[in-house]
N, C-alpha and C. Protein backbone atom coordinates (compact mmCIF):
# COMPACT_ATOMS: atom_id res chain seq x y z
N UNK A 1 0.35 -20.25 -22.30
CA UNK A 1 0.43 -19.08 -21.46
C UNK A 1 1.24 -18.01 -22.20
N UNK A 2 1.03 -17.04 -22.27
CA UNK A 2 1.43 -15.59 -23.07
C UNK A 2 2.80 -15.24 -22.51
N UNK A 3 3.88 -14.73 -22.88
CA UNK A 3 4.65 -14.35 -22.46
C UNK A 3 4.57 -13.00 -21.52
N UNK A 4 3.88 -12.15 -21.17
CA UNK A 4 3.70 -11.49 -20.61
C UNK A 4 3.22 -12.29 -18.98
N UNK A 5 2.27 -13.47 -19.12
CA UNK A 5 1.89 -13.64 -17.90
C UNK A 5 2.56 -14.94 -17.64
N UNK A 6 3.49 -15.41 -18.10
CA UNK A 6 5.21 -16.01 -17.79
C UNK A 6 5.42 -15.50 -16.89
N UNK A 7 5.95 -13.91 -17.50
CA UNK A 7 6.97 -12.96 -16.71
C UNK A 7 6.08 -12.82 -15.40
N UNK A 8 5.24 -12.43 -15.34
CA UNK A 8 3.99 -12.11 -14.36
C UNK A 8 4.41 -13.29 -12.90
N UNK A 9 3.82 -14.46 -13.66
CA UNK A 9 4.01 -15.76 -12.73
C UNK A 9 5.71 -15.60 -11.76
N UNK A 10 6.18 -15.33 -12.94
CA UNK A 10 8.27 -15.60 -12.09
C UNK A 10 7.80 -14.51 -11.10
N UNK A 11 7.66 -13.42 -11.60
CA UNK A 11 8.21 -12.51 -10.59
C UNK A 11 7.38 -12.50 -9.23
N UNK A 12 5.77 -13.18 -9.63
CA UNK A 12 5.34 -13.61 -8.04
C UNK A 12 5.81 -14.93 -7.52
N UNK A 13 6.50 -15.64 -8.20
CA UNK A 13 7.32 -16.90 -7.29
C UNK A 13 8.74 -16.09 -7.00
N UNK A 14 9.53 -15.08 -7.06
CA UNK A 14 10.74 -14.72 -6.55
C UNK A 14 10.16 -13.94 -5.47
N UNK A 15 8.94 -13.06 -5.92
CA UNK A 15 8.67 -12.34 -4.42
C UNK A 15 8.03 -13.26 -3.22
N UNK A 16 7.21 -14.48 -3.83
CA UNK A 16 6.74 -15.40 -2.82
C UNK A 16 8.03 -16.32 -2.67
N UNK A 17 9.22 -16.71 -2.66
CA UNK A 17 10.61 -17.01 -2.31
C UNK A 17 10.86 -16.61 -1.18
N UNK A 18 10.99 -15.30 -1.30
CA UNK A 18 11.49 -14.18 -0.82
C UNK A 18 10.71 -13.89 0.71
N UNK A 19 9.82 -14.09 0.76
CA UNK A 19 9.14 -13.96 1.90
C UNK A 19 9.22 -15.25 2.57
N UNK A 20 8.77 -16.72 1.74
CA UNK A 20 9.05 -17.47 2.42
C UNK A 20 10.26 -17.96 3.19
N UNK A 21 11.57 -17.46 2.71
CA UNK A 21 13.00 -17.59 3.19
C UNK A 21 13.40 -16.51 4.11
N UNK A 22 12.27 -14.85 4.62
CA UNK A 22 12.42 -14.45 5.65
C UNK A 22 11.06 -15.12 6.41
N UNK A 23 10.42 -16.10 6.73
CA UNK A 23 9.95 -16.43 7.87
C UNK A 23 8.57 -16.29 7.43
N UNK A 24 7.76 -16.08 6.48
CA UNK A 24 6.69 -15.98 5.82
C UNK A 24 6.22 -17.24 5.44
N UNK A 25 6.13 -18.36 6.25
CA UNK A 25 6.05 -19.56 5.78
C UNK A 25 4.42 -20.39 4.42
N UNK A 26 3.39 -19.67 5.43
CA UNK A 26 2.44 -19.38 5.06
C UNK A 26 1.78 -18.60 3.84
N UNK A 27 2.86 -17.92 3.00
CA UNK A 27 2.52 -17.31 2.38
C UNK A 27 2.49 -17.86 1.00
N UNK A 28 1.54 -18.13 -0.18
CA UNK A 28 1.25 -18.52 -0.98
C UNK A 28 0.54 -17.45 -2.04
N UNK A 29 0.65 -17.91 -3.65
CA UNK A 29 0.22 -17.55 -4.56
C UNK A 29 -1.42 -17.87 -4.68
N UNK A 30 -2.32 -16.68 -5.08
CA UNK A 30 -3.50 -16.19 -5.03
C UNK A 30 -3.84 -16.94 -6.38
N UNK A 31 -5.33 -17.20 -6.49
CA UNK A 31 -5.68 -17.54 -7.73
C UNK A 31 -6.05 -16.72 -8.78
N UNK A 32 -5.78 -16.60 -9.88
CA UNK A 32 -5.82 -15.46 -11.13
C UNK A 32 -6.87 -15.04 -11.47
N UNK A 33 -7.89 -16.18 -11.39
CA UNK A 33 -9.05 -15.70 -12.20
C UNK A 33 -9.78 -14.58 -11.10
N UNK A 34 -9.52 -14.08 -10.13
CA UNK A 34 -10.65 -12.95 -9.43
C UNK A 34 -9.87 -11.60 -9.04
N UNK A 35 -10.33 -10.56 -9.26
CA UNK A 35 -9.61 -9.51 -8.54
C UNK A 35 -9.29 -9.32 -7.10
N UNK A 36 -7.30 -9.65 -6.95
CA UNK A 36 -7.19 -9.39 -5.53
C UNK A 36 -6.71 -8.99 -5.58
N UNK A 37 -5.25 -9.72 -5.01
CA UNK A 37 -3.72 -9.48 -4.75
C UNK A 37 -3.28 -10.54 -5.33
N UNK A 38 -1.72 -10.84 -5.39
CA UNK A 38 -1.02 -11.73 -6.34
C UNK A 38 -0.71 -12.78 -4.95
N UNK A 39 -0.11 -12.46 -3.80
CA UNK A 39 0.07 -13.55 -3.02
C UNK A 39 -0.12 -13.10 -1.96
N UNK A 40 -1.09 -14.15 -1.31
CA UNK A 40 -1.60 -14.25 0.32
C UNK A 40 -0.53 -14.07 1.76
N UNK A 41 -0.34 -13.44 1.87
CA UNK A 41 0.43 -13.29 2.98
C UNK A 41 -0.09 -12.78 4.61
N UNK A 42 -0.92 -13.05 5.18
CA UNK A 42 -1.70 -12.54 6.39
C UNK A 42 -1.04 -11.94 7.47
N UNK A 43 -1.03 -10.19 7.74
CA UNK A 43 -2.70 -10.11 7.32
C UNK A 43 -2.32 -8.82 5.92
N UNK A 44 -0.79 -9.22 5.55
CA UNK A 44 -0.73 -8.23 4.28
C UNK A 44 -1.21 -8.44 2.92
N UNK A 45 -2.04 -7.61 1.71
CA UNK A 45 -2.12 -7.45 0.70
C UNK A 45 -0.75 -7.21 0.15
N UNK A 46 -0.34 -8.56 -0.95
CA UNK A 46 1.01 -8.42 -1.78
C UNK A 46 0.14 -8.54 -3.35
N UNK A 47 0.96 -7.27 -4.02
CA UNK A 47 0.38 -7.79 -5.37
C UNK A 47 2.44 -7.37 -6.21
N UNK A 48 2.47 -8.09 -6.50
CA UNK A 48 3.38 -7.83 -7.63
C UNK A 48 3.54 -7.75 -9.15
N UNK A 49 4.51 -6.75 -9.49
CA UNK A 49 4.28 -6.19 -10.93
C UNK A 49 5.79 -6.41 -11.61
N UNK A 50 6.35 -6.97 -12.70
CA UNK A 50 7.29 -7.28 -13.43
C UNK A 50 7.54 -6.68 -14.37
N UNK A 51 7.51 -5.43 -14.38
CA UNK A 51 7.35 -4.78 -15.89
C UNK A 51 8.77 -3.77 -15.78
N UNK A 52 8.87 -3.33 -17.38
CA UNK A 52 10.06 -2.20 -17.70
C UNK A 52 9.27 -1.17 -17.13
N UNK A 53 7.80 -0.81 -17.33
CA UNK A 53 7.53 0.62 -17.03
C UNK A 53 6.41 0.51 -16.01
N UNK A 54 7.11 1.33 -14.93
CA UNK A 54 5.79 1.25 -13.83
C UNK A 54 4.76 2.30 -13.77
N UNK A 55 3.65 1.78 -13.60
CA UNK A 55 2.39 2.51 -13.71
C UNK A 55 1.47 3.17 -12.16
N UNK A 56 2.98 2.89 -11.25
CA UNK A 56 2.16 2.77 -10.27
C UNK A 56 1.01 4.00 -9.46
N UNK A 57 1.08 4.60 -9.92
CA UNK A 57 -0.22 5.82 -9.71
C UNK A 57 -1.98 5.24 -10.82
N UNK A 58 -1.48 4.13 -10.94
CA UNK A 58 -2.66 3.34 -11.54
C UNK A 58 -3.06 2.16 -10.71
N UNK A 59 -1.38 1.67 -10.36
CA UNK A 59 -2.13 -0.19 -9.96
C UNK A 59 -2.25 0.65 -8.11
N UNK A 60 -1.84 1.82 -7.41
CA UNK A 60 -2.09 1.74 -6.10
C UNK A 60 -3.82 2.12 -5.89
N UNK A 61 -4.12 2.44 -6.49
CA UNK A 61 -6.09 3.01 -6.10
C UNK A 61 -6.49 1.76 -6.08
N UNK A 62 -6.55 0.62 -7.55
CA UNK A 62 -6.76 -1.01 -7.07
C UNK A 62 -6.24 -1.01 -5.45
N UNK A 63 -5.05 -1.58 -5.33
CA UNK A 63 -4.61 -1.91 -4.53
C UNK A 63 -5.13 -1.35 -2.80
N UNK A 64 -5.13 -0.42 -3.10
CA UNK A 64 -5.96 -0.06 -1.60
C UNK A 64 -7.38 -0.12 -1.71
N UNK A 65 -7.94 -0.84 -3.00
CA UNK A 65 -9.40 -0.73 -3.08
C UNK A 65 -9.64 -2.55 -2.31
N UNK A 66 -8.65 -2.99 -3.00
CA UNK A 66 -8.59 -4.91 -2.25
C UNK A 66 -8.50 -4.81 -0.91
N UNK A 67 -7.37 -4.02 -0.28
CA UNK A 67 -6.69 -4.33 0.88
C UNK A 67 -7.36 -3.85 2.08
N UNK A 68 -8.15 -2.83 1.30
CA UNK A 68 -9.23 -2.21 2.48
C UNK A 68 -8.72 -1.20 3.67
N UNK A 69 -9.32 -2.11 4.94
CA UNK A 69 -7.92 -1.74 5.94
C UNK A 69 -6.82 -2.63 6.42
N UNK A 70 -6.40 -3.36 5.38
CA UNK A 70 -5.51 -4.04 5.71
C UNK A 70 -4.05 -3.49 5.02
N UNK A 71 -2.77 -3.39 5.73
CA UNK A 71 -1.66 -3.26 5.13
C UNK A 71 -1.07 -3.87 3.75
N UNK A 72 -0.81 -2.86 3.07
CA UNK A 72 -0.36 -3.55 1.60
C UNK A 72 0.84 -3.31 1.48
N UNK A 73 1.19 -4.14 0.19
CA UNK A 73 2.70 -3.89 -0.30
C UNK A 73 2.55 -4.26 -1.76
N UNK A 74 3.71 -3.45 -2.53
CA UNK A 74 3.64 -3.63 -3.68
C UNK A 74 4.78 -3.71 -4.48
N UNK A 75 5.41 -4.69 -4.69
CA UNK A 75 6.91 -5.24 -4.84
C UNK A 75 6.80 -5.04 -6.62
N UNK A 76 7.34 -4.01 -7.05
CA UNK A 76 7.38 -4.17 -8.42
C UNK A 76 9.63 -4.19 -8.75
N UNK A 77 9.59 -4.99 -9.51
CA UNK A 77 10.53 -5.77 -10.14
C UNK A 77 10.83 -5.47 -11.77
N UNK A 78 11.85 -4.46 -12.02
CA UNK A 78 11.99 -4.28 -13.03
C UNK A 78 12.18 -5.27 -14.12
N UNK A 79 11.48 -5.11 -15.11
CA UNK A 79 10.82 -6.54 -16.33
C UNK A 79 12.40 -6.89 -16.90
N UNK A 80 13.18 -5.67 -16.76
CA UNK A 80 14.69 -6.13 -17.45
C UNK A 80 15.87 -5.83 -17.31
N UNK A 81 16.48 -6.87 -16.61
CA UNK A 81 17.52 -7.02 -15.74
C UNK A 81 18.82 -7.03 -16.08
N UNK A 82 18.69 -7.31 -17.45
CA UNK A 82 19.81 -7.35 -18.29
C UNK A 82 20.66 -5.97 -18.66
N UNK A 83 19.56 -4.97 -18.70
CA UNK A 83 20.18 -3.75 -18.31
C UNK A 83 21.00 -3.11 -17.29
N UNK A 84 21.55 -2.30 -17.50
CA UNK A 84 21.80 -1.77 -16.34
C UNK A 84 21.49 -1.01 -15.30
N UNK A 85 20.36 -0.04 -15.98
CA UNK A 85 19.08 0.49 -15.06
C UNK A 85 18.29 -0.38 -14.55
N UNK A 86 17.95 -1.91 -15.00
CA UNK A 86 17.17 -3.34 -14.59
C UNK A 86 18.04 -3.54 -13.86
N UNK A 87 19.28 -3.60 -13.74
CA UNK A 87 19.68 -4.59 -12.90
C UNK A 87 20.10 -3.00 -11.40
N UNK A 88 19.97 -2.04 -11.52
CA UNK A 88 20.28 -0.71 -10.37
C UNK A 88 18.67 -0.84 -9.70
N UNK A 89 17.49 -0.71 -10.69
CA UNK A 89 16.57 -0.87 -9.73
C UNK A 89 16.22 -2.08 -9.41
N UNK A 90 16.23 -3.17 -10.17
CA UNK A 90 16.28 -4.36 -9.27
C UNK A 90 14.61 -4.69 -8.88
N UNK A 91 14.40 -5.10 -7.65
CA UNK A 91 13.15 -5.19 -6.99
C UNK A 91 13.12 -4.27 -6.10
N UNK A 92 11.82 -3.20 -6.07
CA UNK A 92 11.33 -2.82 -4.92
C UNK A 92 10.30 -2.39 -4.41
N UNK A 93 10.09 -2.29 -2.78
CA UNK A 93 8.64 -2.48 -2.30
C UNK A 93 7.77 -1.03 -2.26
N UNK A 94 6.45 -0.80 -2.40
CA UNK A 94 6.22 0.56 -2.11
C UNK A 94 4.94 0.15 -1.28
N UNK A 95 4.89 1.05 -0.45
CA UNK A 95 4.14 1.19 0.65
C UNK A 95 3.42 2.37 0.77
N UNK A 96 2.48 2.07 1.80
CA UNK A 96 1.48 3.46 2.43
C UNK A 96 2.31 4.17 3.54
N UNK A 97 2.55 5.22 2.82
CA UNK A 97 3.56 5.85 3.57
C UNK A 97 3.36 6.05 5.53
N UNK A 98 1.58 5.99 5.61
CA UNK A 98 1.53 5.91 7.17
C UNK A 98 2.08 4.53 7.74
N UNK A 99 2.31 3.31 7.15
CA UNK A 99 2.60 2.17 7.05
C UNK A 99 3.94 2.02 7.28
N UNK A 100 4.72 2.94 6.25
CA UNK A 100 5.65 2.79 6.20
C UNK A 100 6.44 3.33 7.28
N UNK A 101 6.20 4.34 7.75
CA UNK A 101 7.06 4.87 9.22
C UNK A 101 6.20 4.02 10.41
N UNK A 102 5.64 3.56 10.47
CA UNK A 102 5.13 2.46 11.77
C UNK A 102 5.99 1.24 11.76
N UNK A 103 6.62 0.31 10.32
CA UNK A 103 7.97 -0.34 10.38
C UNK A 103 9.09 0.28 10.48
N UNK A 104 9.21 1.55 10.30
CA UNK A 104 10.82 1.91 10.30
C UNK A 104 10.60 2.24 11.80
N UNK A 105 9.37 2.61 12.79
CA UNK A 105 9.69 3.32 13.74
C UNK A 105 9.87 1.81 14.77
N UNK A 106 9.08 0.59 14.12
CA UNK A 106 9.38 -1.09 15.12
C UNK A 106 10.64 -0.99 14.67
N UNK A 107 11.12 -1.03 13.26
CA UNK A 107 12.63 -1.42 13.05
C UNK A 107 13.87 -0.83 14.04
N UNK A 108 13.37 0.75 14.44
CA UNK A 108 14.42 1.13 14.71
C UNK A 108 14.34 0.89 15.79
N UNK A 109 13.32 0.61 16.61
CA UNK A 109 13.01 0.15 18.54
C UNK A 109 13.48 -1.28 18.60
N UNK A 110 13.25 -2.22 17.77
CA UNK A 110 13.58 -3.38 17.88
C UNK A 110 14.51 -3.63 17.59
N UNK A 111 14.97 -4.14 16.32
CA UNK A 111 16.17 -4.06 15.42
C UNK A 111 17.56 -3.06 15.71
N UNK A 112 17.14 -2.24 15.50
CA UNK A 112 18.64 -1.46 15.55
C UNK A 112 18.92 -0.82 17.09
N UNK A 113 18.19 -0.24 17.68
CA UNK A 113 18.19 -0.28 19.03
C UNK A 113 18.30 1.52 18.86
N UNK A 114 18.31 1.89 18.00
CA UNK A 114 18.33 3.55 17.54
C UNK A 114 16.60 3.69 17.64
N UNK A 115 15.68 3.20 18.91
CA UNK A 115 14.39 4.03 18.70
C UNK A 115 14.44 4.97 19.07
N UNK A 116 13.38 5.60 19.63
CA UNK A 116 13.49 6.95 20.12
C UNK A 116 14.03 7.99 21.09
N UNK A 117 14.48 7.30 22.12
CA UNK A 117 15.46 7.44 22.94
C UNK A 117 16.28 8.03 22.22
N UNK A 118 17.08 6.80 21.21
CA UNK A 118 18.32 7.22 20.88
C UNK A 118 18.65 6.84 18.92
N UNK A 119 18.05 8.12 18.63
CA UNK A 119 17.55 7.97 16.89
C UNK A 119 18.94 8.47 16.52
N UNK A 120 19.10 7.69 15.24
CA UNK A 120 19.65 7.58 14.37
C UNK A 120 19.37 8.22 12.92
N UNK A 121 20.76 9.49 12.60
CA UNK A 121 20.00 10.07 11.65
C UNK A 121 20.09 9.90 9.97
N UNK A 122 20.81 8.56 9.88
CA UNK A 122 20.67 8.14 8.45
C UNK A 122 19.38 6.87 8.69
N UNK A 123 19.04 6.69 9.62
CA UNK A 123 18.17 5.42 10.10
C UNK A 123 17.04 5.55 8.65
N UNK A 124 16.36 6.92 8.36
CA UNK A 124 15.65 6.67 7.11
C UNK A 124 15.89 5.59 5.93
N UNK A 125 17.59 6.10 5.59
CA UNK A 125 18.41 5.41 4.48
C UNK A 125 18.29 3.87 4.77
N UNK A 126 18.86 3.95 5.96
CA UNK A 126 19.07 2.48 6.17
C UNK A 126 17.96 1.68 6.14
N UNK A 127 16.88 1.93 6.55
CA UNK A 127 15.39 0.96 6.68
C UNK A 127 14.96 0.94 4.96
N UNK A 128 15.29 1.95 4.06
CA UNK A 128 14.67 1.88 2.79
C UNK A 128 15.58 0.86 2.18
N UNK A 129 17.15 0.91 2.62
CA UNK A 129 17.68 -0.46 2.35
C UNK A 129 17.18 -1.48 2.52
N UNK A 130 17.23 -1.72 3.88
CA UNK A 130 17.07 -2.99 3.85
C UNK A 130 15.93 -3.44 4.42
N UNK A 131 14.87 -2.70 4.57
CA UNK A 131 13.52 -3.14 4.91
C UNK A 131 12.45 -2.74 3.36
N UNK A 132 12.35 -1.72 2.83
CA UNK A 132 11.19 -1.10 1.88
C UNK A 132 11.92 -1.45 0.68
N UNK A 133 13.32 -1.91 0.45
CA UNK A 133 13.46 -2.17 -1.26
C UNK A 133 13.54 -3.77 -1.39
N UNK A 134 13.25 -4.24 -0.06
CA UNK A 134 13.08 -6.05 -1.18
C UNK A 134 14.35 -7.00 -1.17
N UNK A 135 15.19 -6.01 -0.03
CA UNK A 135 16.37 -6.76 0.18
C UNK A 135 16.47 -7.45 1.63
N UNK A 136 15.39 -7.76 2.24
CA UNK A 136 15.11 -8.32 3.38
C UNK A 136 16.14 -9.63 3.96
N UNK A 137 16.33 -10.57 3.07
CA UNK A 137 17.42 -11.30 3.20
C UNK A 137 19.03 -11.23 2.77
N UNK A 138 19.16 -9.74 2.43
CA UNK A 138 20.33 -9.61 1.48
C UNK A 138 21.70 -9.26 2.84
N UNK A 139 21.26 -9.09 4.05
CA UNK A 139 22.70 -8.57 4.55
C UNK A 139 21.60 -8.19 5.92
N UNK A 140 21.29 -9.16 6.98
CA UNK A 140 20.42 -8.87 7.83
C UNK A 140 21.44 -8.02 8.87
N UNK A 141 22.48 -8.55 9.69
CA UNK A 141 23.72 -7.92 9.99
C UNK A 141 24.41 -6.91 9.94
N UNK A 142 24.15 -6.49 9.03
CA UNK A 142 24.73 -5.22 8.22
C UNK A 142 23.90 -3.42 8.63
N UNK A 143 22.97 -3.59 9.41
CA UNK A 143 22.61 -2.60 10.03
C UNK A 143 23.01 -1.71 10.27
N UNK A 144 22.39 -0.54 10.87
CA UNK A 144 22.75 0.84 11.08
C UNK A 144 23.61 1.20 12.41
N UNK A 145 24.18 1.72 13.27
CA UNK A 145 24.62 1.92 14.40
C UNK A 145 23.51 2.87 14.81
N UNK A 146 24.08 3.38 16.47
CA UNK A 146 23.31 4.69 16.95
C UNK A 146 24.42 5.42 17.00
N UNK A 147 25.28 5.25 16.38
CA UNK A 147 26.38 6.13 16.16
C UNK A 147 26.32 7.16 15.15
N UNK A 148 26.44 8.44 15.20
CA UNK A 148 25.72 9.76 14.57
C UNK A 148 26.55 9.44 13.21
């Protein structure tokens, strides 16, 4: 196996980890040989990317060409960590931005209790924390207030 699709493999077993340890039990690694996504997660399209340089105005047209109408995500993981720009960006998720305010707008009705009633105006910040960058298990607790 090539060192490139090493790196490839890790970084879809940390993002398939990662889901399985928030409650994603079901979710498993896709088989290589056909054009999809990298791991099955229902009813989301996950494809993940491990690289120093992201291309992503290339891999999202694929990606919404697989997913159809189904919700995607796209967890890219900087290839090198050892840095210090690798280790600031870290892992993170990018989304369809109509997608993406339909979880921050459950997050903030459910979760934080700042829905619409009573919004919260760093609530943006806070959901790209800890919902859209991949830190889903990093500090569940640690939430936003409805305190201005």
């Amino acid at each position: 196996m090539s060192k490139a699709k090493q790196k490839g493999t890790s970084g879809e077993n940390e993002i398939l980890a990662l889901l399985n340890d928030n409650g994603f039990a079901d979710a498993h690694r896709t088989e290589a040989s056909k054009e999809s996504h990298d791991i099955h997660c229902d009813p989301f399209i996950v494809e993940v990317k491990f690289r120093k340089t992201w291309s992503l105005f290339d891999w999202i047209p694929k990606l919404r060409r697989v997913a159809g109408d189904k919700p995607w995500v796209l967890f890219a993981i900087h290839g090198d960590r050892r840095t210090d720009k690798g280790r600031q960006v870290g892992r993170v998720a990018v989304l369809d931005a109509d997608f993406a305010v339909q979880l921050m707008a459950h997050w903030a009705d459910t979760v934080s209790g700042c829905g619409p009633a009573n919004p919260h105006p760093r609530i943006t910040d806070s959901v790209a924390r800890l919902v859209l960058l991949g830190e889903l298990g990093a500090d569940k607790d640690s939430g936003p207030t409805c305190e201005g």
